[in-house]
PDB file of N, CA and C in Angstrom:
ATOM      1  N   UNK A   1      15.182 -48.106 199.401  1.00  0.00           N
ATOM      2  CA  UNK A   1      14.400 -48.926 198.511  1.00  0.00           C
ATOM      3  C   UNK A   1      14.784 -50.377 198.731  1.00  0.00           C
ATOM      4  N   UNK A   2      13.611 -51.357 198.782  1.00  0.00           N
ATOM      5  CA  UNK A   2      14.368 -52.767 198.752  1.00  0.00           C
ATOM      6  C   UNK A   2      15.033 -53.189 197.919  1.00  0.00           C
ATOM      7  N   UNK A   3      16.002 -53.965 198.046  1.00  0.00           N
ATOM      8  CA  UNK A   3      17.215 -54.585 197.144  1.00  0.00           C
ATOM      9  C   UNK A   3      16.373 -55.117 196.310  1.00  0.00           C
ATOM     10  N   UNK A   4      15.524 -55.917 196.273  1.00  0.00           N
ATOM     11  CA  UNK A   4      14.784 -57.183 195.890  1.00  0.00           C
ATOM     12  C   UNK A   4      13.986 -56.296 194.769  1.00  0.00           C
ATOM     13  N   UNK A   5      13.117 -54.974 195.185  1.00  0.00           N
ATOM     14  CA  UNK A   5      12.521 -54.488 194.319  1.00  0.00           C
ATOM     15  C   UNK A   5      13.269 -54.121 192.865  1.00  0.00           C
ATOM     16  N   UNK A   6      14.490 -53.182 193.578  1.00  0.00           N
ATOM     17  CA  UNK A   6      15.214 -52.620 192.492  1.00  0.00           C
ATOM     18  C   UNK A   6      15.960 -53.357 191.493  1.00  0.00           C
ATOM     19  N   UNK A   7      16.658 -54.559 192.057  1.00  0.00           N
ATOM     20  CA  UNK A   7      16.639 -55.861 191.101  1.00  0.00           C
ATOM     21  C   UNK A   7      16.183 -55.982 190.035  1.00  0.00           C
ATOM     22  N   UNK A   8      14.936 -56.863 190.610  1.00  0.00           N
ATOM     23  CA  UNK A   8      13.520 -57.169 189.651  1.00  0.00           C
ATOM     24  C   UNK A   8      13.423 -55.712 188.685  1.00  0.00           C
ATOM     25  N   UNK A   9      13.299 -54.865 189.102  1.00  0.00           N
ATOM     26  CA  UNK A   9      13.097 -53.437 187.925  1.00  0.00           C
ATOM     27  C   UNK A   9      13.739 -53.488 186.861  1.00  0.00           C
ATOM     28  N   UNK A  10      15.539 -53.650 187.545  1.00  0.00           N
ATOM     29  CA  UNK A  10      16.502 -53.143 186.962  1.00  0.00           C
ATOM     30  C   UNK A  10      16.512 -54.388 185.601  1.00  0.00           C
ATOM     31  N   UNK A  11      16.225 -55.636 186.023  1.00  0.00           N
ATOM     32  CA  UNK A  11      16.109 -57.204 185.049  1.00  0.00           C
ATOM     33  C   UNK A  11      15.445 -56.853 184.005  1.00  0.00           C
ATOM     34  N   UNK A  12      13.634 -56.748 184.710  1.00  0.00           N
ATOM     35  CA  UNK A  12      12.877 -56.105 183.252  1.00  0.00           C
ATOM     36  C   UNK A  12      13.471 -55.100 182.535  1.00  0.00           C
ATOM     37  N   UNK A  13      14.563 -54.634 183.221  1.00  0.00           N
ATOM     38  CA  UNK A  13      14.520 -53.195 181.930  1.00  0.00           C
ATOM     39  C   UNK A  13      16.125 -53.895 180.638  1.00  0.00           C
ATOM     40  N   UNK A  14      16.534 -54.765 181.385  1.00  0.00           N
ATOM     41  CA  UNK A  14      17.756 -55.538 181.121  1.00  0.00           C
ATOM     42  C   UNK A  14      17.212 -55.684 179.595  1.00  0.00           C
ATOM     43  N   UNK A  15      17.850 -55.018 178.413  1.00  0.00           N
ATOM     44  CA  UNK A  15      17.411 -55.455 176.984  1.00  0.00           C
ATOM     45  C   UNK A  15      16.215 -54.793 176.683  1.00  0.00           C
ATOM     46  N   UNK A  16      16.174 -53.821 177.096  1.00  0.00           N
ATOM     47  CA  UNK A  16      14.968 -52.581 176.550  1.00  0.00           C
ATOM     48  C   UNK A  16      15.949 -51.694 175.878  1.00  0.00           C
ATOM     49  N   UNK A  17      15.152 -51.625 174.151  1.00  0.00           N
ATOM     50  CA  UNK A  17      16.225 -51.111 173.844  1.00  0.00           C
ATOM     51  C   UNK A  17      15.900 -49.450 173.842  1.00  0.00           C
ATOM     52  N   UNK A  18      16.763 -48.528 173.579  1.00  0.00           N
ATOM     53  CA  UNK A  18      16.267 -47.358 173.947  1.00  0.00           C
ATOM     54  C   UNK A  18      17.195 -46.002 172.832  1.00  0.00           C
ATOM     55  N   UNK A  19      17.084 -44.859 172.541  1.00  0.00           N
ATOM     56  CA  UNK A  19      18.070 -44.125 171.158  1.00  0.00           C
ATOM     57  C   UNK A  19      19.171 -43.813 172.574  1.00  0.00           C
ATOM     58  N   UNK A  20      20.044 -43.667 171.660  1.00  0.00           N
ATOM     59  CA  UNK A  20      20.897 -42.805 172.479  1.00  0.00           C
ATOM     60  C   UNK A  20      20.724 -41.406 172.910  1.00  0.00           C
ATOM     61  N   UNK A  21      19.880 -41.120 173.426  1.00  0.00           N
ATOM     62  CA  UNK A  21      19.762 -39.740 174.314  1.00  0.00           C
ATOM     63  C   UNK A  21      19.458 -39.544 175.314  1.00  0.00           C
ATOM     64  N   UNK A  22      19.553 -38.158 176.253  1.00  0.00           N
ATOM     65  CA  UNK A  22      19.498 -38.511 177.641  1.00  0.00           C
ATOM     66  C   UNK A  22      18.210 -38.609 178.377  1.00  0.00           C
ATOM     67  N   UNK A  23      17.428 -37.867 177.467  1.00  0.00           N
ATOM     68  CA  UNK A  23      16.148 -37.574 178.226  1.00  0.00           C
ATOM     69  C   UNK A  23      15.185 -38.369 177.490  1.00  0.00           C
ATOM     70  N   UNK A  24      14.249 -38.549 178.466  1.00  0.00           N
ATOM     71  CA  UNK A  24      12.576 -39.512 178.188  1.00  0.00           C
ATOM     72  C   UNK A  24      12.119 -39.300 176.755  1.00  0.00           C
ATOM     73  N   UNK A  25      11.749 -40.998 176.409  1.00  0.00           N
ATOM     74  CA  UNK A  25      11.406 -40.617 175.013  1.00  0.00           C
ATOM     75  C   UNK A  25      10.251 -39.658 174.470  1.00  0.00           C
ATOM     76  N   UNK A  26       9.333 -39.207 175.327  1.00  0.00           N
ATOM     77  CA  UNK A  26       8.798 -38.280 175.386  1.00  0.00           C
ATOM     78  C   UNK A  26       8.667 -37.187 175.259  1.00  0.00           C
ATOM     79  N   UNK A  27      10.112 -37.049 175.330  1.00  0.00           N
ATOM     80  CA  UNK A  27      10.486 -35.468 174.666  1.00  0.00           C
ATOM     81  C   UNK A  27      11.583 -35.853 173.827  1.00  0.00           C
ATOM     82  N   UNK A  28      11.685 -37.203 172.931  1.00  0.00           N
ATOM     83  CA  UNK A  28      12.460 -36.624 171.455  1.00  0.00           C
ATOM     84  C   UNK A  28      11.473 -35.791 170.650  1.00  0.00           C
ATOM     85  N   UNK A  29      12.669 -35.502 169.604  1.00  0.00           N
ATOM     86  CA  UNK A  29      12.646 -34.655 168.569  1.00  0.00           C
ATOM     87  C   UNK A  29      12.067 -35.605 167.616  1.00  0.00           C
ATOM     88  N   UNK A  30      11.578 -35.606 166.313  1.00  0.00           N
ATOM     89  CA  UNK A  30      11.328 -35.989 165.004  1.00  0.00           C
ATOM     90  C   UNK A  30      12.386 -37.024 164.736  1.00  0.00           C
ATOM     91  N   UNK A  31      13.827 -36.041 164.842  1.00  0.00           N
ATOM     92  CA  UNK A  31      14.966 -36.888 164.247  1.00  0.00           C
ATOM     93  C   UNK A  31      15.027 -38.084 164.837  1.00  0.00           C
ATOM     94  N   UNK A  32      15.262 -37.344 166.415  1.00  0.00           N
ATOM     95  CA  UNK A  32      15.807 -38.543 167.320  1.00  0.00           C
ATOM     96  C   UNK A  32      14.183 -40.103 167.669  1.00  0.00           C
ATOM     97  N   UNK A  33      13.718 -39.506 167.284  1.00  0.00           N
ATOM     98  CA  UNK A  33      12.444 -41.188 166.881  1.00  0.00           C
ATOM     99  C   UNK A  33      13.027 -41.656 165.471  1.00  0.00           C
ATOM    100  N   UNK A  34      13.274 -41.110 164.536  1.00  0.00           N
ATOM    101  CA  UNK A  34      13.910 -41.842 163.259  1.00  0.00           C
ATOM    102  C   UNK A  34      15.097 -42.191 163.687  1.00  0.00           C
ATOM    103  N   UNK A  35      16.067 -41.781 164.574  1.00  0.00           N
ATOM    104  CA  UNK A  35      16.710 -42.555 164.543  1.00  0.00           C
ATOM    105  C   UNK A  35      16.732 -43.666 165.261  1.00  0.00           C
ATOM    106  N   UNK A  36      15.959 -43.623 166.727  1.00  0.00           N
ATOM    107  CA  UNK A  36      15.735 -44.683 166.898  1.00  0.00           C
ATOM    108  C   UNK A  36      14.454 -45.849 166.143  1.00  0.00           C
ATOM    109  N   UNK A  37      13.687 -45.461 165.433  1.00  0.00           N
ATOM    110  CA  UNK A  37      13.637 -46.754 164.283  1.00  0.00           C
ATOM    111  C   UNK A  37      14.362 -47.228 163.397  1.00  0.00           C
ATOM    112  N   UNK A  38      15.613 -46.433 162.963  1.00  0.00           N
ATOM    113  CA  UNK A  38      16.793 -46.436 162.396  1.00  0.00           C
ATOM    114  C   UNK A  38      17.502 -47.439 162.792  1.00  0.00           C
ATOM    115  N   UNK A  39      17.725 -47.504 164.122  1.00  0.00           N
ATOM    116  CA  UNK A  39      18.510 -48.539 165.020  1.00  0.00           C
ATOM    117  C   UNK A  39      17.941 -49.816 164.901  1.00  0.00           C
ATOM    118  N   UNK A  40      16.728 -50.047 164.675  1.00  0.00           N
ATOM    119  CA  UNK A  40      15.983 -51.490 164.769  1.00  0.00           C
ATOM    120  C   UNK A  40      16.074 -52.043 163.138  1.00  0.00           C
ATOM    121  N   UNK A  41      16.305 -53.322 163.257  1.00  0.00           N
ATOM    122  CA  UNK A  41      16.660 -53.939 162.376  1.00  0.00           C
ATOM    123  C   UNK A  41      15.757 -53.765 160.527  1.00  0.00           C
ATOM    124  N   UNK A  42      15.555 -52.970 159.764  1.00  0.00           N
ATOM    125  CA  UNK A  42      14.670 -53.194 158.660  1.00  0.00           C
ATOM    126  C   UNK A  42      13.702 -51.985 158.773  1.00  0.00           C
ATOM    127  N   UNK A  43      14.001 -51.105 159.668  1.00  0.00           N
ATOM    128  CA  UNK A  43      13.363 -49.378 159.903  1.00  0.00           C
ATOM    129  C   UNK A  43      13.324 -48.592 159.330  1.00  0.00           C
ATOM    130  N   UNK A  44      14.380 -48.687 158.256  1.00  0.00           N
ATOM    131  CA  UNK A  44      14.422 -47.148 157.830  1.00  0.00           C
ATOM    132  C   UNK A  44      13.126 -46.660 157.286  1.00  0.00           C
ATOM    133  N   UNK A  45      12.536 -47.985 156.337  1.00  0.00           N
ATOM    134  CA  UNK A  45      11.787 -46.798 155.875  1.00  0.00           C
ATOM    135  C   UNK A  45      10.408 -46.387 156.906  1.00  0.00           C
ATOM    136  N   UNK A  46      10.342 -46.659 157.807  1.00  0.00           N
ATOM    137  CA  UNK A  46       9.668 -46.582 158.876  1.00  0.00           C
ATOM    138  C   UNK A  46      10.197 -45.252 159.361  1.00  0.00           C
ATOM    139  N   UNK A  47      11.650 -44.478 159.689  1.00  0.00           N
ATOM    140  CA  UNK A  47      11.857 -43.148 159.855  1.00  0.00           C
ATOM    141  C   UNK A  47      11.673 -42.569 158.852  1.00  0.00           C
ATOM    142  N   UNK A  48      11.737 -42.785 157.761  1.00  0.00           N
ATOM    143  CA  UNK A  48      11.204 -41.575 156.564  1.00  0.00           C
ATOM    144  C   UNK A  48       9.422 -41.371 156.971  1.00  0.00           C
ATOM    145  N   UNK A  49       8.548 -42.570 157.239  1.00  0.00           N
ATOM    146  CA  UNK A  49       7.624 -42.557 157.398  1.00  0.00           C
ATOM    147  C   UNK A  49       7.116 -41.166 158.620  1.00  0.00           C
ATOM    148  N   UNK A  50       8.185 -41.664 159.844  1.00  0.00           N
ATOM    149  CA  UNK A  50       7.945 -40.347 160.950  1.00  0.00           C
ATOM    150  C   UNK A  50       8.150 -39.437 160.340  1.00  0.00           C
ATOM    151  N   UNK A  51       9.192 -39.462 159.694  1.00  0.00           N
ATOM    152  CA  UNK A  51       9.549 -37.921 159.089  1.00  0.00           C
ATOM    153  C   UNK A  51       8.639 -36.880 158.157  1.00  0.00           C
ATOM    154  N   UNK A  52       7.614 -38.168 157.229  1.00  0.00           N
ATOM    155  CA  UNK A  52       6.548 -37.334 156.396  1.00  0.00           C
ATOM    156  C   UNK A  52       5.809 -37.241 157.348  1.00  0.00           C
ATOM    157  N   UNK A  53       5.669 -37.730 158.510  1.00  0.00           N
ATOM    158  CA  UNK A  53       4.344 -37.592 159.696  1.00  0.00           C
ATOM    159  C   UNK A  53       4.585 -36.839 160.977  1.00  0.00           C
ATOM    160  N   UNK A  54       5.740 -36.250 160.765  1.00  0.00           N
ATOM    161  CA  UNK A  54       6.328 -35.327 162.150  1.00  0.00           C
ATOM    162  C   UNK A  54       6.128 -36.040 163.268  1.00  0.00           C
ATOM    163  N   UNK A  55       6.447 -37.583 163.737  1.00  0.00           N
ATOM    164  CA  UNK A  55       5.693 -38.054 165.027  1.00  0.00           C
ATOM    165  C   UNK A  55       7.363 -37.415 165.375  1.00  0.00           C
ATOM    166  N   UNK A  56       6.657 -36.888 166.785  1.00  0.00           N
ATOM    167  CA  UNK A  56       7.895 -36.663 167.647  1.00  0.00           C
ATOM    168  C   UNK A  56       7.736 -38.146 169.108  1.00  0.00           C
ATOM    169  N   UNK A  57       8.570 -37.815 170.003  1.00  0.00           N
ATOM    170  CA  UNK A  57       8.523 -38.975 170.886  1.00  0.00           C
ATOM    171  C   UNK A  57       7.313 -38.596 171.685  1.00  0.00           C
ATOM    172  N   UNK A  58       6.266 -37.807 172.243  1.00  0.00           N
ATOM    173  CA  UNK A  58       5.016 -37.640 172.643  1.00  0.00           C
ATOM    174  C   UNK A  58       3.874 -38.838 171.673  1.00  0.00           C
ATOM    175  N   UNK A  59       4.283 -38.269 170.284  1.00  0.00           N
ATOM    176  CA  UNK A  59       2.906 -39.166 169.632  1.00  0.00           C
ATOM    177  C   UNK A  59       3.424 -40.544 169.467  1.00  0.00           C
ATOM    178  N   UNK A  60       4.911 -40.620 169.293  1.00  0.00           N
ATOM    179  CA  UNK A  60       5.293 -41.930 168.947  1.00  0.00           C
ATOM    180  C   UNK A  60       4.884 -43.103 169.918  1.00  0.00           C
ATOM    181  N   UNK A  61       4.936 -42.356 171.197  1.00  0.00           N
ATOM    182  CA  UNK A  61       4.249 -43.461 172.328  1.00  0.00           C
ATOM    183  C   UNK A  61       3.015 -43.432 172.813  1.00  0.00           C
ATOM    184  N   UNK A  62       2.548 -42.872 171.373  1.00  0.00           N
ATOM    185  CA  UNK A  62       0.896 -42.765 171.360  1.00  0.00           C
ATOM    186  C   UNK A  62       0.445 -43.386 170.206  1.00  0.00           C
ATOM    187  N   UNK A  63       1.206 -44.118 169.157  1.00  0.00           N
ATOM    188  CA  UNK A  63       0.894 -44.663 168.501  1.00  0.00           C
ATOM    189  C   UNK A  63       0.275 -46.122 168.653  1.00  0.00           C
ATOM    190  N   UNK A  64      -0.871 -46.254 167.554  1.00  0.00           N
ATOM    191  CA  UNK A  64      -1.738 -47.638 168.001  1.00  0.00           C
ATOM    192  C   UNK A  64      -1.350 -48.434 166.644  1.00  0.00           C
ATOM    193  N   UNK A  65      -2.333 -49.465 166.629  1.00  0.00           N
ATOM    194  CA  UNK A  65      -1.965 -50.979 165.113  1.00  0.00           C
ATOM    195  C   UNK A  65      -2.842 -49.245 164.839  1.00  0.00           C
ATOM    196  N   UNK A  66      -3.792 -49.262 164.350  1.00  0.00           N
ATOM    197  CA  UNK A  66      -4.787 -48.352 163.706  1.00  0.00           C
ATOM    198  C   UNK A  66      -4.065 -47.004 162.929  1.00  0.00           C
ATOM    199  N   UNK A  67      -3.469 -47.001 163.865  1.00  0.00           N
ATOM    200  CA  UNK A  67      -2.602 -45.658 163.331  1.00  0.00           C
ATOM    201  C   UNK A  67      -1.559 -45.562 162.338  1.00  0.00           C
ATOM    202  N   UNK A  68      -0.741 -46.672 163.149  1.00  0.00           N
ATOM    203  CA  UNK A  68      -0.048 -47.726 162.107  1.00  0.00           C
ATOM    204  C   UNK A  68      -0.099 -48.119 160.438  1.00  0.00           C
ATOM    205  N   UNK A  69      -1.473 -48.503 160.706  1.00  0.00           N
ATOM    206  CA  UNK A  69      -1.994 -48.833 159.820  1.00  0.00           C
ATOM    207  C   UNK A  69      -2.535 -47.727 158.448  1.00  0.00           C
ATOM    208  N   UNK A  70      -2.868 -46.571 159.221  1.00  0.00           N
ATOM    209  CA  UNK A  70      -3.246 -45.474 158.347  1.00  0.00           C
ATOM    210  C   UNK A  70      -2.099 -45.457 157.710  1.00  0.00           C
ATOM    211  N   UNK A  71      -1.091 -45.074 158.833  1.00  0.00           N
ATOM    212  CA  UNK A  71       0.593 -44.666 157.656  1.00  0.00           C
ATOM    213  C   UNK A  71       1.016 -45.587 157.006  1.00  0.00           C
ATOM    214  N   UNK A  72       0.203 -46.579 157.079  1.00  0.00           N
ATOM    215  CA  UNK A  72       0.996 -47.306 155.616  1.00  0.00           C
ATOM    216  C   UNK A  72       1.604 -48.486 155.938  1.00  0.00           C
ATOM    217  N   UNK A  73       1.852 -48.762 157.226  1.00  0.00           N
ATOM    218  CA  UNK A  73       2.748 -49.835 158.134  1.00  0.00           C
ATOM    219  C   UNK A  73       2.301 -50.937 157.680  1.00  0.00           C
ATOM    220  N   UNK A  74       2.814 -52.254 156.885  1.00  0.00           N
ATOM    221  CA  UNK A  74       2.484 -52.907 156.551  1.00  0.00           C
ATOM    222  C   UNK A  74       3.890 -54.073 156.273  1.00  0.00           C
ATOM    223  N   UNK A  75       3.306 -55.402 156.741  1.00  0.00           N
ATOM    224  CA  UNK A  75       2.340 -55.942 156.810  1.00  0.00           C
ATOM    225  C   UNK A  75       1.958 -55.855 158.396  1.00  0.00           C
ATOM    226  N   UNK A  76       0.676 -56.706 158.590  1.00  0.00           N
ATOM    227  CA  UNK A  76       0.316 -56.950 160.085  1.00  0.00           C
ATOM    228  C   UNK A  76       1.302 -57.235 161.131  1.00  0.00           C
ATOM    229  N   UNK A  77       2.057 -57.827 161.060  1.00  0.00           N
ATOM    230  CA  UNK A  77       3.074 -58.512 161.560  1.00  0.00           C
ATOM    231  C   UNK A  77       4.486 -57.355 162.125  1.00  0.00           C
ATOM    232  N   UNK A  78       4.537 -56.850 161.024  1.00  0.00           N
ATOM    233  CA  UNK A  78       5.029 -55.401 161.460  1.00  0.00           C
ATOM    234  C   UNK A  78       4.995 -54.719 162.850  1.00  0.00           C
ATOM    235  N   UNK A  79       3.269 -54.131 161.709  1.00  0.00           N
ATOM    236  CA  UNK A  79       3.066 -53.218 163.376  1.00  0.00           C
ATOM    237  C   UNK A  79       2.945 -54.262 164.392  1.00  0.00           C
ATOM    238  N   UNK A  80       2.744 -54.797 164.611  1.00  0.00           N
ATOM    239  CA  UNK A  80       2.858 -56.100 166.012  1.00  0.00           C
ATOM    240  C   UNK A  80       4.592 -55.428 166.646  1.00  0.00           C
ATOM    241  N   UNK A  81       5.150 -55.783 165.648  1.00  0.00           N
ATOM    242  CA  UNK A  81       7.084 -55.905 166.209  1.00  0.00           C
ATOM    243  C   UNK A  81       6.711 -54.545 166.560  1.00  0.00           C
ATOM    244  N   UNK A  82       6.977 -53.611 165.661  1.00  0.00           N
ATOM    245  CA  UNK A  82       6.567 -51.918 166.070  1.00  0.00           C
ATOM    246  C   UNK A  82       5.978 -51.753 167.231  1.00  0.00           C
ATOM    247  N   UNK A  83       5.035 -52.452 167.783  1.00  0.00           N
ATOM    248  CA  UNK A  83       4.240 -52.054 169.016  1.00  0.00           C
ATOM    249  C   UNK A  83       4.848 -52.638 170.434  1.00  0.00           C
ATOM    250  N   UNK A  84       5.329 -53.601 170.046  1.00  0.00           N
ATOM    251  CA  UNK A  84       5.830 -54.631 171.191  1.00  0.00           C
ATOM    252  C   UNK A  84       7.318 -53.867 171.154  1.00  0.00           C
ATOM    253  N   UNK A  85       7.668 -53.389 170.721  1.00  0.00           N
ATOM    254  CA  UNK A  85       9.206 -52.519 171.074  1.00  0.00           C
ATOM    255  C   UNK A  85       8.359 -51.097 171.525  1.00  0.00           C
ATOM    256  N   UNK A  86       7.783 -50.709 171.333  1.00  0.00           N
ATOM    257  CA  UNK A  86       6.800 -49.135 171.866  1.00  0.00           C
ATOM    258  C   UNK A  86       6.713 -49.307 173.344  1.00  0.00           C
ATOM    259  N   UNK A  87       6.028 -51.003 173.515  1.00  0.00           N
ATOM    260  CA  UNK A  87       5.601 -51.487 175.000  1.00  0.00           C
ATOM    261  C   UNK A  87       6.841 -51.288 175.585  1.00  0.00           C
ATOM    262  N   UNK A  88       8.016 -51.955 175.136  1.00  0.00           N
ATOM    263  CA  UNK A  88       9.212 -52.085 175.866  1.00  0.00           C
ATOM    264  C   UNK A  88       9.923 -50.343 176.717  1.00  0.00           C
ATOM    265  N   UNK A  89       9.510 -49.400 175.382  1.00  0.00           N
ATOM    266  CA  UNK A  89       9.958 -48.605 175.560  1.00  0.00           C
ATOM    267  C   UNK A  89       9.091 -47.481 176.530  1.00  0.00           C
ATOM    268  N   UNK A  90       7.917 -47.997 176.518  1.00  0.00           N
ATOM    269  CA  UNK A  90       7.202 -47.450 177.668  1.00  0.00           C
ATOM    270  C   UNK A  90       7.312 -47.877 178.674  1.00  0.00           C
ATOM    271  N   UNK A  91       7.745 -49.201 179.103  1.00  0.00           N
ATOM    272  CA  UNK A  91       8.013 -50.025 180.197  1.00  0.00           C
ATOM    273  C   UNK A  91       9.075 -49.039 180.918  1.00  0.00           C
ATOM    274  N   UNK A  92       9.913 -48.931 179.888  1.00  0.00           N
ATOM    275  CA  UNK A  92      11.137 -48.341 180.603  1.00  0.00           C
ATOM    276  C   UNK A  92      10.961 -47.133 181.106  1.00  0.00           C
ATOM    277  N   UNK A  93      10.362 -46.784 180.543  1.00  0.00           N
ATOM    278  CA  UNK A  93      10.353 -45.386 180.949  1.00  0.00           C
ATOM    279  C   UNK A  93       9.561 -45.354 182.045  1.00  0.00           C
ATOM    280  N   UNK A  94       8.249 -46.077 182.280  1.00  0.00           N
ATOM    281  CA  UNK A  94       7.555 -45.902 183.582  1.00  0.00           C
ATOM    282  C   UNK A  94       8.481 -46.636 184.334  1.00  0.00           C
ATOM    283  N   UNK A  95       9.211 -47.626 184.438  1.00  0.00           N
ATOM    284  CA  UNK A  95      10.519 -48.330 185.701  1.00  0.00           C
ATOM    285  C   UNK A  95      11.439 -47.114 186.105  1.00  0.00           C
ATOM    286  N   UNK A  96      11.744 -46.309 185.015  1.00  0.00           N
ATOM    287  CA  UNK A  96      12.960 -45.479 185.053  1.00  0.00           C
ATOM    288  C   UNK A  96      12.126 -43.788 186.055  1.00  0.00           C
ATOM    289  N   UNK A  97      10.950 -43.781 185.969  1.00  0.00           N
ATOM    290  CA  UNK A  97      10.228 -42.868 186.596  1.00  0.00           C
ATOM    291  C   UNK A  97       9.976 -43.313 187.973  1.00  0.00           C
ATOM    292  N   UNK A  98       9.022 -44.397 187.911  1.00  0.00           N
ATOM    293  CA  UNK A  98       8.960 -45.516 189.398  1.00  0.00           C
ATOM    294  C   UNK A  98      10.779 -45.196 190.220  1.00  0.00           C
ATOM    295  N   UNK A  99      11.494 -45.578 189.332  1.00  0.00           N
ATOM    296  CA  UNK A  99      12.772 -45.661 190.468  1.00  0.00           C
ATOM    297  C   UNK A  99      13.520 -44.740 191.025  1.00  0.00           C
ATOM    298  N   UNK A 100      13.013 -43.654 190.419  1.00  0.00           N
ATOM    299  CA  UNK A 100      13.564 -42.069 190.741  1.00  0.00           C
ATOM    300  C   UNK A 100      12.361 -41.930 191.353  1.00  0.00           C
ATOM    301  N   UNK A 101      11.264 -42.044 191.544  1.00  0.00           N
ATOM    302  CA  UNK A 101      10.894 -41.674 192.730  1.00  0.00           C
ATOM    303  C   UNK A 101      11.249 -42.411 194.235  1.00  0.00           C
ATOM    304  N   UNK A 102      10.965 -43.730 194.300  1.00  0.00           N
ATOM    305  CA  UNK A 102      11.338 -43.944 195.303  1.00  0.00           C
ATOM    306  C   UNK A 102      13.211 -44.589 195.483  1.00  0.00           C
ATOM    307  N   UNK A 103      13.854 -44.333 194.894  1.00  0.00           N
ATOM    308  CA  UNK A 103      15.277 -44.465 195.234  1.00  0.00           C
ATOM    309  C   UNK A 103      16.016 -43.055 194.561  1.00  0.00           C
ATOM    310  N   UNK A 104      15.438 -42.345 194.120  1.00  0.00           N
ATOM    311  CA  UNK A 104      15.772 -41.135 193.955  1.00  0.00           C
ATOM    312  C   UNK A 104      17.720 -41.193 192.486  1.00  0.00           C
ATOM    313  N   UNK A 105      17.369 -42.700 191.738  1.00  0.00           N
ATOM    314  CA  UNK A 105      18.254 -42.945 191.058  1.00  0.00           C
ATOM    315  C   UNK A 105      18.001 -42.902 189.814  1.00  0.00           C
ATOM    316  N   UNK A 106      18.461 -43.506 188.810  1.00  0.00           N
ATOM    317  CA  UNK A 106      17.889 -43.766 187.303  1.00  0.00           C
ATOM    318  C   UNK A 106      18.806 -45.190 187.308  1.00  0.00           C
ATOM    319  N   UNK A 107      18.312 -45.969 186.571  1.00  0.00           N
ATOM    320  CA  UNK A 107      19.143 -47.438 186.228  1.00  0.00           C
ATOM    321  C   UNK A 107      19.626 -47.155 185.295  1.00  0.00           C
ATOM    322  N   UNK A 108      20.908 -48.204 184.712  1.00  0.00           N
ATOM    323  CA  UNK A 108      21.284 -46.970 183.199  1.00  0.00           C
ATOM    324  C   UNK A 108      21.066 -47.132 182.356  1.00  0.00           C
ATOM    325  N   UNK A 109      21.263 -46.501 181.223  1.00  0.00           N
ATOM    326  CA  UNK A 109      20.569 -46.882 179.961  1.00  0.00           C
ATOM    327  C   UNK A 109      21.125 -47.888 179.129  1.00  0.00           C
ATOM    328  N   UNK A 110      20.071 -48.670 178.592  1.00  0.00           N
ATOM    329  CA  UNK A 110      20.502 -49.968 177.710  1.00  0.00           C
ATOM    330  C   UNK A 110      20.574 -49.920 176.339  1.00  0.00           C
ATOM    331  N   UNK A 111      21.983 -50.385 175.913  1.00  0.00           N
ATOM    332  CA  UNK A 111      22.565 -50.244 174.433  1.00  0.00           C
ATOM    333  C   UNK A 111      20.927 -50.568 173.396  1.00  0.00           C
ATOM    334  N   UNK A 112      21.458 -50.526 172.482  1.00  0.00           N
ATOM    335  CA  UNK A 112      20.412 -50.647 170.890  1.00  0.00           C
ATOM    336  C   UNK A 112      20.299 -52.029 171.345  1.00  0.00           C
ATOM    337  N   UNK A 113      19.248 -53.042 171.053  1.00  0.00           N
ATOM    338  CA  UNK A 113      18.804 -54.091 171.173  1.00  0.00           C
ATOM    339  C   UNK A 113      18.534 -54.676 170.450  1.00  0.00           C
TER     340      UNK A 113
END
């Protein structure tokens, strides 16, 4: 893989924050999405929210403002932060897929943010 590419990957992913577990957020559990909204600053009640709504990590990175918005997420400004950490965390995960395919590695995972 080029040096230059994996770099640049490894930078963007530099401060993506991510839960502590090993596998793709895609396959957390219920818990493990509350806890990572848990981790972000002013969340909690945002994991009780997953928790009355069973989002596991499949729907959580399927969540939209709209959806957001049904559950209650409020104010506007919110779901904005909520979504723009979703982006981050999808970022990573497509870099962290991208780089195991062609360098056959994983970059490592980045502390709570």
């Amino acid at each position: 893989m080029d040096t230059r590419l994996q770099d640049g990957a490894e930078a963007l992913l530099e401060g993506c924050p991510t839960a502590e577990v090993s596998r793709p957020a895609g396959q957390w559990t219920v818990a493990e999405v509350g806890a990572w909204l848990t981790a972000r600053s002013g969340a909690g009640d945002l994991a009780e929210l997953v928790r009355e709504h069973a989002i596991s990590g499949r729907a959580l990175l399927r969540l939209t403002e709209g959806t957001l918005r049904r559950m209650g997420v409020a104010p506007r400004s919110r779901r904005r932060e909520l979504l723009r950490e979703l982006l981050r965390l999808r970022l990573q995960q497509e870099l962290e897929e991208l780089l195991s395919i062609v360098g056959g590695e994983h970059p490592p995972r980045w502390g709570h943010g």
